[in-house]
PDB file of N, CA and C in Angstrom:
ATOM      1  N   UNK A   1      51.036 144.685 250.381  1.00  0.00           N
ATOM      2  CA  UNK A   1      50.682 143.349 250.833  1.00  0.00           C
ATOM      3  C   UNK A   1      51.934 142.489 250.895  1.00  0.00           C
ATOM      4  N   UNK A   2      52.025 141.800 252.206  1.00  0.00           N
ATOM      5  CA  UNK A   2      53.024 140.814 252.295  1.00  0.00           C
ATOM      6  C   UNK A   2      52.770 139.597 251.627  1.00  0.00           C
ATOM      7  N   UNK A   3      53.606 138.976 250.627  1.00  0.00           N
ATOM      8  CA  UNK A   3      53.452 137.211 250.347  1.00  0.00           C
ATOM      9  C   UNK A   3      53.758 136.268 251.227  1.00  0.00           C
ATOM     10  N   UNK A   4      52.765 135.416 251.257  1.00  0.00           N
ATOM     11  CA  UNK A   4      52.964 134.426 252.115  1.00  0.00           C
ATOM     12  C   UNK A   4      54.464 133.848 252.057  1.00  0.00           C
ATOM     13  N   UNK A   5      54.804 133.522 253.590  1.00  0.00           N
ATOM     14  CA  UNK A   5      56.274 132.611 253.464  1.00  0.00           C
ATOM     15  C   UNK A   5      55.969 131.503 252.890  1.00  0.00           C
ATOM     16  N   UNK A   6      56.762 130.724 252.045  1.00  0.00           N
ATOM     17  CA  UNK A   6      57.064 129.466 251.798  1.00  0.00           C
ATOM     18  C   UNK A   6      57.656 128.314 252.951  1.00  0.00           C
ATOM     19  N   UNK A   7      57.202 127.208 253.260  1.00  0.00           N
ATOM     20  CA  UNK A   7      57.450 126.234 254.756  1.00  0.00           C
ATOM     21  C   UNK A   7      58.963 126.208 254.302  1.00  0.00           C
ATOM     22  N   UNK A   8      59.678 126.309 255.387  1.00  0.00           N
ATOM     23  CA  UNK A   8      61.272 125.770 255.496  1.00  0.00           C
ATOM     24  C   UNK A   8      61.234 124.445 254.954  1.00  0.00           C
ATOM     25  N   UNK A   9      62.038 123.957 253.899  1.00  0.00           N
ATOM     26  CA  UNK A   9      62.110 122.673 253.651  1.00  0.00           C
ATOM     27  C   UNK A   9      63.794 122.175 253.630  1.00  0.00           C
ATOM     28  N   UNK A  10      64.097 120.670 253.924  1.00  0.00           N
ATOM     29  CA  UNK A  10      65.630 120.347 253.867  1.00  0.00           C
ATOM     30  C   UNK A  10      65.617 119.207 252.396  1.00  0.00           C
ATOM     31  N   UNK A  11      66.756 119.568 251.637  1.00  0.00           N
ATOM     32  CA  UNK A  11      66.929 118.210 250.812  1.00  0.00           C
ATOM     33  C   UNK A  11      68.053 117.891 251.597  1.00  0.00           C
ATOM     34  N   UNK A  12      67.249 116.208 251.422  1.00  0.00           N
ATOM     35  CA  UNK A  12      68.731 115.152 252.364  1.00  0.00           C
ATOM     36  C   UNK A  12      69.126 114.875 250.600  1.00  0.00           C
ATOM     37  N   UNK A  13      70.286 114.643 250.707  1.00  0.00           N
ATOM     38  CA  UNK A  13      71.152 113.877 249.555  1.00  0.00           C
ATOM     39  C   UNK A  13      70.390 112.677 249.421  1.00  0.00           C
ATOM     40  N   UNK A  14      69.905 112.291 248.546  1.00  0.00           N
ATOM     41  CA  UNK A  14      69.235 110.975 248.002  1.00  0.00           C
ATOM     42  C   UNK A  14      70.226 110.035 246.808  1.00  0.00           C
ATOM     43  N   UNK A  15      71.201 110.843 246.764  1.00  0.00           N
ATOM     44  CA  UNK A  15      71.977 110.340 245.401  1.00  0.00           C
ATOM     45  C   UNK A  15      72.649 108.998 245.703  1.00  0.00           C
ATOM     46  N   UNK A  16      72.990 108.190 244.808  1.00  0.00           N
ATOM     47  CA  UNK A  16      73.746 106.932 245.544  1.00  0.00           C
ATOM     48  C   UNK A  16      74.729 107.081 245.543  1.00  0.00           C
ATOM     49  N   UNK A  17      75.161 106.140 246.882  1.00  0.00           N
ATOM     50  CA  UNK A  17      76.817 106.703 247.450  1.00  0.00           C
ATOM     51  C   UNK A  17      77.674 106.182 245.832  1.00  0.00           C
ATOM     52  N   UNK A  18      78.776 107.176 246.370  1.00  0.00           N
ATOM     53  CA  UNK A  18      80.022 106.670 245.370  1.00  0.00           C
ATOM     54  C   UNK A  18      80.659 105.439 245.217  1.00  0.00           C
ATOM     55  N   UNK A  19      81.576 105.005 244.995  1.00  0.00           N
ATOM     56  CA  UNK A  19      82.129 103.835 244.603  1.00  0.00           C
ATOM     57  C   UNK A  19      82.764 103.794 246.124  1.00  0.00           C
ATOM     58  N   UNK A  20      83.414 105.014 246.641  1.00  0.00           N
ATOM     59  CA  UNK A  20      84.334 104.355 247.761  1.00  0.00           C
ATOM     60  C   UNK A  20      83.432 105.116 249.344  1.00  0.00           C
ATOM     61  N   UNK A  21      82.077 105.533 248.768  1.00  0.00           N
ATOM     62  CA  UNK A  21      81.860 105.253 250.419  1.00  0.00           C
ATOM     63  C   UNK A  21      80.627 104.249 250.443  1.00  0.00           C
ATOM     64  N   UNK A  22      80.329 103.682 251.847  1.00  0.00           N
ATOM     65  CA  UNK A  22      79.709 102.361 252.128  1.00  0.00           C
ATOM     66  C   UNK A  22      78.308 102.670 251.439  1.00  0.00           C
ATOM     67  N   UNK A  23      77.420 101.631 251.242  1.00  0.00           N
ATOM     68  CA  UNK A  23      76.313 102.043 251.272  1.00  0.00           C
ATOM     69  C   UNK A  23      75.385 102.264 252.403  1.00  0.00           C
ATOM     70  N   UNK A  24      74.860 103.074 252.013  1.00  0.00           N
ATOM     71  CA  UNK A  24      73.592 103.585 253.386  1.00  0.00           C
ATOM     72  C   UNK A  24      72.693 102.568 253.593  1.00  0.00           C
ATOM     73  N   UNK A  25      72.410 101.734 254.479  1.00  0.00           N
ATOM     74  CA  UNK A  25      70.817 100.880 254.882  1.00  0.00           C
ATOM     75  C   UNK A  25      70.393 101.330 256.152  1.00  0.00           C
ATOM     76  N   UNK A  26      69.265 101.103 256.089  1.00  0.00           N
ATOM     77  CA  UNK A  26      67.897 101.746 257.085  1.00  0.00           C
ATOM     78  C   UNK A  26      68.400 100.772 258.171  1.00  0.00           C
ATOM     79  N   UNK A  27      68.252 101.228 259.434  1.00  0.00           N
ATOM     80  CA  UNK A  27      68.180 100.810 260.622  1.00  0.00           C
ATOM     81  C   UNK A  27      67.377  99.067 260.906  1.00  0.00           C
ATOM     82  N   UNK A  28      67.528  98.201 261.430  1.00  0.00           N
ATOM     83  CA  UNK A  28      66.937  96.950 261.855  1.00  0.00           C
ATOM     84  C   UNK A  28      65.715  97.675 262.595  1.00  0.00           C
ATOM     85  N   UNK A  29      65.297  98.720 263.057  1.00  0.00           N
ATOM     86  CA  UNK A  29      64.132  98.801 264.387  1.00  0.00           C
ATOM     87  C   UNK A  29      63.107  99.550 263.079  1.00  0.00           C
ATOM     88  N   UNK A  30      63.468  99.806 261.581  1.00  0.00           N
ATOM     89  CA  UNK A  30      62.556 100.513 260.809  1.00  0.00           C
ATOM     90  C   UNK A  30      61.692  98.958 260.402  1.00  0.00           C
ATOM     91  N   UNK A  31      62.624  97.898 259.799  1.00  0.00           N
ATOM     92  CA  UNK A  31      61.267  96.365 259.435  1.00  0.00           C
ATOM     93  C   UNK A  31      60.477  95.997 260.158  1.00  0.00           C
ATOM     94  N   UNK A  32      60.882  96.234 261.449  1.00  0.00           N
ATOM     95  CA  UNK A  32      60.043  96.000 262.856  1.00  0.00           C
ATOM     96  C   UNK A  32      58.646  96.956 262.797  1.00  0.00           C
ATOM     97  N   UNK A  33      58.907  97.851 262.954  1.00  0.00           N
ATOM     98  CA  UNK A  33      58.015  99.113 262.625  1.00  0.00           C
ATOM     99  C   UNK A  33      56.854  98.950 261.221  1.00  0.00           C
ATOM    100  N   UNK A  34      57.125  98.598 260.425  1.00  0.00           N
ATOM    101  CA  UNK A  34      56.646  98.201 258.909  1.00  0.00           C
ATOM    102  C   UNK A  34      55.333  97.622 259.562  1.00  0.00           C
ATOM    103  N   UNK A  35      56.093  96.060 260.344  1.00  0.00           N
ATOM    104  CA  UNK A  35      55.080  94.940 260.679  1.00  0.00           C
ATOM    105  C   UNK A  35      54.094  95.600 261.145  1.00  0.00           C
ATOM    106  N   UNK A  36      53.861  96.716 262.436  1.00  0.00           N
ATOM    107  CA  UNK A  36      53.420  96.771 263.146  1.00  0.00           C
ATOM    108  C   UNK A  36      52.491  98.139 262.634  1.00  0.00           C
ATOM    109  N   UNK A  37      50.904  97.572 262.941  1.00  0.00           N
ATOM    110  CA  UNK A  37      49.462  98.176 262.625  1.00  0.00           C
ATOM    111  C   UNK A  37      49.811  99.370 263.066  1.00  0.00           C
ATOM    112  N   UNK A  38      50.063 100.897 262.583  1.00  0.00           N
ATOM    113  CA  UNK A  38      49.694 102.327 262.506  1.00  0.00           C
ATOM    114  C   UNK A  38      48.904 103.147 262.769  1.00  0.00           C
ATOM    115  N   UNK A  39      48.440 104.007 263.481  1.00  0.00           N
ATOM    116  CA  UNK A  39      47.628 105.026 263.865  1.00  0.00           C
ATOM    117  C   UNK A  39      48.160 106.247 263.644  1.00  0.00           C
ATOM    118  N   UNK A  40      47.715 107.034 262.594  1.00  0.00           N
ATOM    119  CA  UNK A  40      47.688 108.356 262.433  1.00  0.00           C
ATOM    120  C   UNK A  40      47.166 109.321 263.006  1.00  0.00           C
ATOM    121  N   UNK A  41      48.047 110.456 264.075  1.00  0.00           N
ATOM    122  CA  UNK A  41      47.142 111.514 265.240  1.00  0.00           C
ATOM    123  C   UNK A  41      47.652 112.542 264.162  1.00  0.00           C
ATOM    124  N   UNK A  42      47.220 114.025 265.023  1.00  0.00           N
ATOM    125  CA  UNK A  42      47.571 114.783 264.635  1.00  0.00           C
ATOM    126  C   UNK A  42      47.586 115.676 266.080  1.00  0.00           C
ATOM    127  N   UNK A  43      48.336 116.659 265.594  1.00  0.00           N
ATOM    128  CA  UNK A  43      48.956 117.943 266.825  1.00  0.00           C
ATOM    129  C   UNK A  43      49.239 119.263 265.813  1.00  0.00           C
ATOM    130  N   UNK A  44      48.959 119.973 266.167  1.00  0.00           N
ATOM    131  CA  UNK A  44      49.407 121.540 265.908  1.00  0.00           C
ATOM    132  C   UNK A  44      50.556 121.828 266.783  1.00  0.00           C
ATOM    133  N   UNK A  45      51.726 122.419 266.327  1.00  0.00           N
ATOM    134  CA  UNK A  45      52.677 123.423 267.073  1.00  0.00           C
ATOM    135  C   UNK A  45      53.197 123.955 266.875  1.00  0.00           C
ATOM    136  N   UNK A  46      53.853 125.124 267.007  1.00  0.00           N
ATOM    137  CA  UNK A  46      53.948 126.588 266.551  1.00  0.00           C
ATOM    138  C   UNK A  46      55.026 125.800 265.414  1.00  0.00           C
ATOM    139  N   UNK A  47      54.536 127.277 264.340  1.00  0.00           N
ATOM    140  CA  UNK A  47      56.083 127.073 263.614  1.00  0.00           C
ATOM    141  C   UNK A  47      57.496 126.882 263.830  1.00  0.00           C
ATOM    142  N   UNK A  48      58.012 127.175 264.440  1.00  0.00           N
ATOM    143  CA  UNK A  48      59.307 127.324 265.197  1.00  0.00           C
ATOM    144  C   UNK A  48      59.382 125.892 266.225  1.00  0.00           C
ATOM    145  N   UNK A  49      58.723 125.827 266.583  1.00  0.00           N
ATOM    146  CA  UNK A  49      58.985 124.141 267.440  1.00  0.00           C
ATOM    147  C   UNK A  49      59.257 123.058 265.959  1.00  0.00           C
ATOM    148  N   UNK A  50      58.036 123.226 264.729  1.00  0.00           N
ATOM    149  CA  UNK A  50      57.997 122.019 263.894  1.00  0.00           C
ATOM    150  C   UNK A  50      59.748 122.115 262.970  1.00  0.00           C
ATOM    151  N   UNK A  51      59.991 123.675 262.550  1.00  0.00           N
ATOM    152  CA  UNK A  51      61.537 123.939 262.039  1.00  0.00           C
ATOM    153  C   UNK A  51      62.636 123.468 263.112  1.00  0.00           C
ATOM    154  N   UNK A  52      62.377 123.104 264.431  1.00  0.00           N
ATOM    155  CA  UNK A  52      63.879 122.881 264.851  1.00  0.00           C
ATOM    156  C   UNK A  52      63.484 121.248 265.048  1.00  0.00           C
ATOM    157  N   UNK A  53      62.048 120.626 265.195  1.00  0.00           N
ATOM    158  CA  UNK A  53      62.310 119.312 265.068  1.00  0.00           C
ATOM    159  C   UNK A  53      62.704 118.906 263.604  1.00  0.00           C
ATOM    160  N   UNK A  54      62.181 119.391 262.564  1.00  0.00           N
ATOM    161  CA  UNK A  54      62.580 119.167 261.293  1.00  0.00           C
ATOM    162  C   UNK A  54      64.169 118.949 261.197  1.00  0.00           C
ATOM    163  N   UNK A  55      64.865 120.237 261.622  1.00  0.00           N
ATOM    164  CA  UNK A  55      66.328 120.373 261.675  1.00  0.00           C
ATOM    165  C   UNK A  55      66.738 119.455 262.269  1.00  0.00           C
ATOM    166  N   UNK A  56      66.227 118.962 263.367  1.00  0.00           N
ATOM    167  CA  UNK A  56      67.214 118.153 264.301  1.00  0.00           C
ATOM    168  C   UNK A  56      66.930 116.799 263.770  1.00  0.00           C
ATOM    169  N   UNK A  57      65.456 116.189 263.287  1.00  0.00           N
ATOM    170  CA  UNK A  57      65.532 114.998 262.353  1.00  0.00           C
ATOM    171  C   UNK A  57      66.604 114.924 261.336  1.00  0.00           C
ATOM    172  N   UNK A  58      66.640 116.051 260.704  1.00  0.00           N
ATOM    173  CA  UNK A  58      67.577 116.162 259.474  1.00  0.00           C
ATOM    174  C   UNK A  58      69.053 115.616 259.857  1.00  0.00           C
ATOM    175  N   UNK A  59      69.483 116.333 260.649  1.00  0.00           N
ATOM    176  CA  UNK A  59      71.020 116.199 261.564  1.00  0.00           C
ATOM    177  C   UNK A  59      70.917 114.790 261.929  1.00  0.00           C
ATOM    178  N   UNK A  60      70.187 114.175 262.389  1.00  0.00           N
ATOM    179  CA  UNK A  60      70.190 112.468 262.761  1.00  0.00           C
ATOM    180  C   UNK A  60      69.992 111.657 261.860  1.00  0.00           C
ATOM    181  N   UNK A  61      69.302 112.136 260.908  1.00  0.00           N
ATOM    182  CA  UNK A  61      69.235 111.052 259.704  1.00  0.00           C
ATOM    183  C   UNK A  61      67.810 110.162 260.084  1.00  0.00           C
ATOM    184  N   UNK A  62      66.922 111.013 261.199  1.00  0.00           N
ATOM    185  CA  UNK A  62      65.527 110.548 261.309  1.00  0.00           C
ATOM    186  C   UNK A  62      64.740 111.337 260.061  1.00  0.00           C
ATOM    187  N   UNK A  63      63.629 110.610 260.474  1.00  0.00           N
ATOM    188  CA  UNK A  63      62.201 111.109 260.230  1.00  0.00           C
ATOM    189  C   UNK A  63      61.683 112.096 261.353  1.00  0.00           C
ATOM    190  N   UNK A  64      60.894 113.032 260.414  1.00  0.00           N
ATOM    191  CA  UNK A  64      60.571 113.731 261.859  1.00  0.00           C
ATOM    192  C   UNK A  64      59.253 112.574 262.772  1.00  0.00           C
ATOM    193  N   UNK A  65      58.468 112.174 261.943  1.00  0.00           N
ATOM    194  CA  UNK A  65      58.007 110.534 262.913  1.00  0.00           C
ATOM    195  C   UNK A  65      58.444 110.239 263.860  1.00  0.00           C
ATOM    196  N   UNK A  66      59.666 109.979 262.981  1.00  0.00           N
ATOM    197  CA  UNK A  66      60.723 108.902 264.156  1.00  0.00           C
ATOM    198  C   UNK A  66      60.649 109.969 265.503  1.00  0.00           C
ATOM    199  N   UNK A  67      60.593 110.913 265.274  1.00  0.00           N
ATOM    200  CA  UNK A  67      61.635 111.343 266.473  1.00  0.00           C
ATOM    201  C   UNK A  67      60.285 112.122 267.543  1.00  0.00           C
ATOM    202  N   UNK A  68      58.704 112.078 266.874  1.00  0.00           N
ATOM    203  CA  UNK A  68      57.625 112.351 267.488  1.00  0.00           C
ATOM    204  C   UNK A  68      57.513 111.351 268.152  1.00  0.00           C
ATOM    205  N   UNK A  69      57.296 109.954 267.636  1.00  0.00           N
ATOM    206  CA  UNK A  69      56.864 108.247 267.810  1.00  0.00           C
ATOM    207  C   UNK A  69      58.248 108.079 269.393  1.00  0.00           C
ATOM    208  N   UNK A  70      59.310 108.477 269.232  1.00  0.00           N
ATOM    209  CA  UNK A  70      60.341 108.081 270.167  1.00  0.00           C
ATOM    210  C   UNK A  70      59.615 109.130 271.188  1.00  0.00           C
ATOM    211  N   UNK A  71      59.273 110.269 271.185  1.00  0.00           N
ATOM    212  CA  UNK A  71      59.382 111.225 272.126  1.00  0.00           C
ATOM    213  C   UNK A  71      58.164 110.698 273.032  1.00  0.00           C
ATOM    214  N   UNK A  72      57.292 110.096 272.178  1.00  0.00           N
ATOM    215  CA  UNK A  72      55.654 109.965 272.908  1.00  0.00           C
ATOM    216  C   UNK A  72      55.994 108.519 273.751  1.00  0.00           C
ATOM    217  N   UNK A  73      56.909 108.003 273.510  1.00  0.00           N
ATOM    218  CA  UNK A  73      57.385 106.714 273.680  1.00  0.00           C
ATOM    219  C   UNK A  73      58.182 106.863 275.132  1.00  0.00           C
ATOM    220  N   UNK A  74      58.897 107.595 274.811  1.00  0.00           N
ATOM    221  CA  UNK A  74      60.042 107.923 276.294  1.00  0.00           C
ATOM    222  C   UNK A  74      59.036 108.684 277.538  1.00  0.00           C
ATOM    223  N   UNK A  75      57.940 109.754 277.324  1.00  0.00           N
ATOM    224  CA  UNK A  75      57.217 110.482 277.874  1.00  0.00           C
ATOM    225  C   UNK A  75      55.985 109.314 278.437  1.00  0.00           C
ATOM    226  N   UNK A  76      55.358 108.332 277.814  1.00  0.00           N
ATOM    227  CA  UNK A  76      54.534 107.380 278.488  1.00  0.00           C
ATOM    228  C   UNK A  76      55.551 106.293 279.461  1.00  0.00           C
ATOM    229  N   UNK A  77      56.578 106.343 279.104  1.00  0.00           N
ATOM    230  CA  UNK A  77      57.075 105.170 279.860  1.00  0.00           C
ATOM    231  C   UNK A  77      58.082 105.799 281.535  1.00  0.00           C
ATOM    232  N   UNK A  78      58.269 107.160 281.068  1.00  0.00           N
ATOM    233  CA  UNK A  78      58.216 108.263 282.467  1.00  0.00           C
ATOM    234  C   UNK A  78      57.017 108.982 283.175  1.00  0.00           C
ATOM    235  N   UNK A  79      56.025 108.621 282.551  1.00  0.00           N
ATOM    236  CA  UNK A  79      54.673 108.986 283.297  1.00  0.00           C
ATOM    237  C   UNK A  79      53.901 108.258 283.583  1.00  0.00           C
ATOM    238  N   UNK A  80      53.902 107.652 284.278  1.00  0.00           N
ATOM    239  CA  UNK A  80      53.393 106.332 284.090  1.00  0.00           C
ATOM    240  C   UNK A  80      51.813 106.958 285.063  1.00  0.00           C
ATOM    241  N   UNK A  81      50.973 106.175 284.416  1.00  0.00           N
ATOM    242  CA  UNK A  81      49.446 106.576 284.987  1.00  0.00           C
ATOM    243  C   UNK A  81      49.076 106.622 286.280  1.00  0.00           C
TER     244      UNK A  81
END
């Protein structure tokens, strides 16, 4: 019998910066976002699509959110009805 895989996971560094590099703050377009009323969907997609958006959030310093919420965002405003 095979054991189940364990999900790919990334640790981002959470530690606080050092003395001599800047500190990290969240983007101005994340308080904006806060304000604004939320809807939770959901989607299925293969494993391998959710590991390279994961990765590529990781590499930007998104959320994988962020980077669903931008995609659905750019795709309605090029398709227009």
């Amino acid at each position: 019998m095979s054991a189940a895989k364990k999900p790919l996971t990334f640790d981002i560094d959470r530690s606080p910066p050092a003395p001599s590099e800047p500190r990290r703050t969240a983007p101005a377009r994340v308080s904006q976002e806060v304000k604004e009323a939320r809807q939770q969907v959901g989607a299925r997609v293969t494993v391998e699509v959710y590991r390279q958006l994961k990765v590529r959030a990781a590499m930007q310093g998104d959320k994988v959110q962020e980077l669903v919420e931008r995609a659905i965002t750019e795709y309605l405003a090029n398709h227009p009805s």
